[in-house]
C-alpha atoms as a PDB file:
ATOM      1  CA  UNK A   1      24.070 -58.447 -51.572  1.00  0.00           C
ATOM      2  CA  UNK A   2      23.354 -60.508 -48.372  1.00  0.00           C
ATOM      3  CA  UNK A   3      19.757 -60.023 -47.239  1.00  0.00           C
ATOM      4  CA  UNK A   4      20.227 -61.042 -44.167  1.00  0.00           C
ATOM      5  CA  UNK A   5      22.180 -57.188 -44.059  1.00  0.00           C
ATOM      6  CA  UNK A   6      19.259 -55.584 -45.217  1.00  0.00           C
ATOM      7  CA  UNK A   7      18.198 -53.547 -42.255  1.00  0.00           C
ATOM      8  CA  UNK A   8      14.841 -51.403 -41.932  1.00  0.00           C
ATOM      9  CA  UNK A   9      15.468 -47.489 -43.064  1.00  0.00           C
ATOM     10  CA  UNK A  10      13.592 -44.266 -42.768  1.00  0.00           C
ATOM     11  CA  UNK A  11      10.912 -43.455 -44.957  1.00  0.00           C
ATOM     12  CA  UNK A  12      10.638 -39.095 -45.514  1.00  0.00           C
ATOM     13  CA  UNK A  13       6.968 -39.003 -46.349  1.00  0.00           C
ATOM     14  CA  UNK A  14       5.670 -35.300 -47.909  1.00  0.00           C
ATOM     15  CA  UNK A  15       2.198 -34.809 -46.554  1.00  0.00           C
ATOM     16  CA  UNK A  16       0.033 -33.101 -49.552  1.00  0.00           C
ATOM     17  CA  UNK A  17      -3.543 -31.576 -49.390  1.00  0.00           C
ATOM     18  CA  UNK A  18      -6.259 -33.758 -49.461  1.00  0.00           C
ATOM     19  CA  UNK A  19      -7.589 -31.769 -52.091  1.00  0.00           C
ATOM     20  CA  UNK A  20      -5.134 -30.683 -54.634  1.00  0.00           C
ATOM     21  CA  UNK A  21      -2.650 -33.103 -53.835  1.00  0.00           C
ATOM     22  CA  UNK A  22      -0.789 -30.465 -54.035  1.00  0.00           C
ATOM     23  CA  UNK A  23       2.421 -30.685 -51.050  1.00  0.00           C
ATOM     24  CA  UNK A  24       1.370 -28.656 -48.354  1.00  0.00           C
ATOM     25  CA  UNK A  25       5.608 -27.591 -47.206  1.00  0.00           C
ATOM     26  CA  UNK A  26       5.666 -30.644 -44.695  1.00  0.00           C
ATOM     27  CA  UNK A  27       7.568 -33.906 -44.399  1.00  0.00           C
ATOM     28  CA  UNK A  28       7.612 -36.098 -42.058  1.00  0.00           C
ATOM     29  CA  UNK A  29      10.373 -39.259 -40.920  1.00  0.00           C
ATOM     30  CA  UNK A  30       8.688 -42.342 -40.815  1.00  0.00           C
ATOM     31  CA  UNK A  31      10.052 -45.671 -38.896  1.00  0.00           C
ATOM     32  CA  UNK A  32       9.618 -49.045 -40.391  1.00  0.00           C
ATOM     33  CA  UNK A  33       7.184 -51.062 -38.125  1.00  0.00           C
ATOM     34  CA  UNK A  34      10.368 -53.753 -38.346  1.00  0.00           C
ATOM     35  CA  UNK A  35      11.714 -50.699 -35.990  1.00  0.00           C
ATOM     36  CA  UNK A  36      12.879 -51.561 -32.688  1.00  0.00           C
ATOM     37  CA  UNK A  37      10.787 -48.598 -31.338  1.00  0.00           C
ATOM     38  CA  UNK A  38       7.371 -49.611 -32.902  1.00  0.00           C
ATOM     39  CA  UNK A  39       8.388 -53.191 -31.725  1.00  0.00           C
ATOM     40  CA  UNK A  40       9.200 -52.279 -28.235  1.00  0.00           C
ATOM     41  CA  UNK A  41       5.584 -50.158 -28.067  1.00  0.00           C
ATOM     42  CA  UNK A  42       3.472 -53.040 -30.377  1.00  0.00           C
ATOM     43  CA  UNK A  43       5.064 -55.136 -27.531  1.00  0.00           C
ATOM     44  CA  UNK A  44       4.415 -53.120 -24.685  1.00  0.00           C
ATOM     45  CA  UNK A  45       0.759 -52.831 -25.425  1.00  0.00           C
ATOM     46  CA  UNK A  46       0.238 -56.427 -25.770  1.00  0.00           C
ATOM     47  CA  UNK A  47       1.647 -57.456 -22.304  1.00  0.00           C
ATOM     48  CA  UNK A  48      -0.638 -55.195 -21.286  1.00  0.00           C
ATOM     49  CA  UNK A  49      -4.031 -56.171 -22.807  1.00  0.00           C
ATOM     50  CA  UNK A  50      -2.592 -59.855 -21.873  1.00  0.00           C
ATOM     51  CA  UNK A  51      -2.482 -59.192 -18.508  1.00  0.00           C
ATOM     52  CA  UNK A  52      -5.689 -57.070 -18.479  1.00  0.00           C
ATOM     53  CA  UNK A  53      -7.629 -60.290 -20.525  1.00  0.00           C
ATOM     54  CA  UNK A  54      -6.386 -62.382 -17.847  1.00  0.00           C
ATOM     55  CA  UNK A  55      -7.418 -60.353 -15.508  1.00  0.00           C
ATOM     56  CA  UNK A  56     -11.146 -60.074 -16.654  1.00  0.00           C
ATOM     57  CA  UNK A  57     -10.743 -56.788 -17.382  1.00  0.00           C
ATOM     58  CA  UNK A  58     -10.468 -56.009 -21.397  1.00  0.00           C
ATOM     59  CA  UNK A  59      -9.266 -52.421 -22.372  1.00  0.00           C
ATOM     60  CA  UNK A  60     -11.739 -49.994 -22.683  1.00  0.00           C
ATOM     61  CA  UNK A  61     -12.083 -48.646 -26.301  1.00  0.00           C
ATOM     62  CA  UNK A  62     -10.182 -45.334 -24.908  1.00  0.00           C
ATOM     63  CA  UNK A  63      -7.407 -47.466 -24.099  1.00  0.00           C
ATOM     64  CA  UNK A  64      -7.546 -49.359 -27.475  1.00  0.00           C
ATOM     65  CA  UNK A  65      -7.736 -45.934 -29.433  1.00  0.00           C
ATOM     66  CA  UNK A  66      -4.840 -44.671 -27.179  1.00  0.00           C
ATOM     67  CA  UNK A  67      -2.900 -47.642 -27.740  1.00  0.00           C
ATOM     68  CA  UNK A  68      -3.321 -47.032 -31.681  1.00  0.00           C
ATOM     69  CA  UNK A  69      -1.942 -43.196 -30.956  1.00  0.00           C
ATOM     70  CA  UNK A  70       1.207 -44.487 -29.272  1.00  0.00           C
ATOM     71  CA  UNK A  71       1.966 -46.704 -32.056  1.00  0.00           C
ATOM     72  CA  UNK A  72       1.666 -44.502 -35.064  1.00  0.00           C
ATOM     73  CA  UNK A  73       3.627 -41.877 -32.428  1.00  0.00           C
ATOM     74  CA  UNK A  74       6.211 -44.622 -31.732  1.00  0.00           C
ATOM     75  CA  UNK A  75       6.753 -44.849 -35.806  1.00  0.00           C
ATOM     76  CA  UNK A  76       7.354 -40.895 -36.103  1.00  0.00           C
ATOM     77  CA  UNK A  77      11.126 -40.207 -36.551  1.00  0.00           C
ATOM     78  CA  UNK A  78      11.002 -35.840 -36.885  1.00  0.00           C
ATOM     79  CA  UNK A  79       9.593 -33.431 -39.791  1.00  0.00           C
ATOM     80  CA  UNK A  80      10.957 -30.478 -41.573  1.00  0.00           C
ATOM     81  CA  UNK A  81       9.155 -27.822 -42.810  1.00  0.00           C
ATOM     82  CA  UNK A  82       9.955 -26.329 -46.196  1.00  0.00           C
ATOM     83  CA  UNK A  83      12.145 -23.637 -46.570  1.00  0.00           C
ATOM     84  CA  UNK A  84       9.973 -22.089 -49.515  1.00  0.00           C
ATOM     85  CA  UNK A  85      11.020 -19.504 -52.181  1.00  0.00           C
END
């Protein structure tokens, strides 16, 4: 196997209670952060507080938090629900 060929895949994470651990009838598709989506948004949001910095104006910790929200969005691929018994 050549790992140069070795290419980032989908990760099907099933979310559980906090409690029990027990799965709660959710998955969810995860992105690799080698993803060109997470990339494109991880590199979208750091021209921006680059330009801001320069600027004299640093993000405000709203824009940091909402900068956090687009990348964990940006890593979401889709979820299924369960078809249960």
């Amino acid at each position: 196997m050549d790992i140069a060929s070795i290419t980032p895949q989908p990760f099907t994470y099933s979310v559980v209670h906090p409690s029990t651990g027990e799965p709660i009838g959710l998955s969810v598709r995860l992105l690799s952060t080698e993803d060109k989506r997470w990339k494109a948004v991880e590199r979208r949001i750091t021209d921006e507080a680059n330009k801001r910095r320069m600027r004299g104006k640093p993000l405000t910790a709203v824009e940091i938090e909402q900068n956090r929200v687009d990348l964990i969005a940006s890593v979401v691929d889709g979820f299924e629900f369960d078809k249960g018994d």
